[in-house]
Protein backbone atom coordinates (compact mmCIF):
# COMPACT_ATOMS: atom_id res chain seq x y z
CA UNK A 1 6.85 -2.20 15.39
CA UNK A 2 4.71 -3.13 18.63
CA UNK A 3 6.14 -0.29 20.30
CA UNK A 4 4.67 2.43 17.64
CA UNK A 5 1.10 0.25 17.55
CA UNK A 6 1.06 -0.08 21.52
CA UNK A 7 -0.06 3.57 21.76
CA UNK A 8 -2.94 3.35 18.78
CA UNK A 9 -4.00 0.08 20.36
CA UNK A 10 -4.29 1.46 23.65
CA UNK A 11 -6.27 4.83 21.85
CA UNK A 12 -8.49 2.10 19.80
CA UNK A 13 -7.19 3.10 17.06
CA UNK A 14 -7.29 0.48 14.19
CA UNK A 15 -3.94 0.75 12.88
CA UNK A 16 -2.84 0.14 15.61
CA UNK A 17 -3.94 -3.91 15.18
CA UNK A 18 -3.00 -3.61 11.91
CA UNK A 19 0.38 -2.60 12.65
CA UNK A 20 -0.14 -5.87 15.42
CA UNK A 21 -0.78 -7.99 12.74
CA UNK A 22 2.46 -6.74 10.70
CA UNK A 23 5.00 -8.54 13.04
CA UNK A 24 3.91 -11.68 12.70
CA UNK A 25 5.57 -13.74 9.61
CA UNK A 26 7.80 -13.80 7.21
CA UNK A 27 11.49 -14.06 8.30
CA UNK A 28 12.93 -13.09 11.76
CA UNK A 29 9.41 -11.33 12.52
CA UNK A 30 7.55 -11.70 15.93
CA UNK A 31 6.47 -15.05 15.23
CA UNK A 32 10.56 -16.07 15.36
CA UNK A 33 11.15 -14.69 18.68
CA UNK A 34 12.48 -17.61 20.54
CA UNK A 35 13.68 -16.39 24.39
CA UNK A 36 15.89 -17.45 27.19
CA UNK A 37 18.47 -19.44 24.88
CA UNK A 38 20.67 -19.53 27.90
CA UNK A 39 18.36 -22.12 29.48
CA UNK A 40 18.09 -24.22 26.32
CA UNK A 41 21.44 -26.95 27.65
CA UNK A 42 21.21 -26.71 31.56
CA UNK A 43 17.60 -26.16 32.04
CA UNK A 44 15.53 -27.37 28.95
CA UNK A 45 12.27 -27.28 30.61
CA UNK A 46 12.22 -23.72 32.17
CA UNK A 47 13.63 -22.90 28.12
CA UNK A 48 10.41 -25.10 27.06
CA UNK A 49 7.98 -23.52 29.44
CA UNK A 50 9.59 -19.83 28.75
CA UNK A 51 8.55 -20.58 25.20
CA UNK A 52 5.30 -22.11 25.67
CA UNK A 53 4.10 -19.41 27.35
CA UNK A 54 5.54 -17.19 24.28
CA UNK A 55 3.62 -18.93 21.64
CA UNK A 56 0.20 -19.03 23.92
CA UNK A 57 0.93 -15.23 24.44
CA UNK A 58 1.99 -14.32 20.67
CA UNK A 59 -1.46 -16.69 19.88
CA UNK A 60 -3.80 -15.25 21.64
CA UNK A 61 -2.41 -11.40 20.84
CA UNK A 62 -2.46 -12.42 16.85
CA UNK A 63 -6.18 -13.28 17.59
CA UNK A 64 -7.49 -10.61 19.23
CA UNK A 65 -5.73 -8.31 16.41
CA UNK A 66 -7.05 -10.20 13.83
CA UNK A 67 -10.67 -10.14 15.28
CA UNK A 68 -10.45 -5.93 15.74
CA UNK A 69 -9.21 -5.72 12.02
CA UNK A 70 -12.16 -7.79 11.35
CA UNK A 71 -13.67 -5.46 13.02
CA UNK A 72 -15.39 -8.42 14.62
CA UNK A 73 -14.63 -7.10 18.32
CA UNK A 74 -13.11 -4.24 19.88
């Protein structure tokens, strides 16, 4: 789903942060996405930090697409 609102978000397009805003909850959305599970036993902290970064990414992005649906910003 990002990859068909990437192209209305980058033409302003509203839909295109609505569609943004569709992959995060419910079950095994955006908001699941857990990466680098191959570091989770030998290097737990580079797993932690890959997945730190994640969240403050997939935080911020939910925010700025809530705030042009708003229509608060854009």
């Amino acid at each position: 789903m990002i990859e068909r609102a990437l192209p209305k978000v980058n033409a302003h397009e509203l839909a295109g942060a609505t569609l943004i805003l569709g992959c995060y909850g419910g079950i095994d959305t955006f908001s699941d996405l857990i990466i680098g599970k191959r570091f989770e036993s030998a290097q737990p902290l580079k797993y932690q930090n890959l997945n730190a970064r994640l969240m403050h990414l997939r935080t911020r992005t939910f925010e700025a697409a809530r705030r042009i649906a708003a229509r608060q910003v854009w």
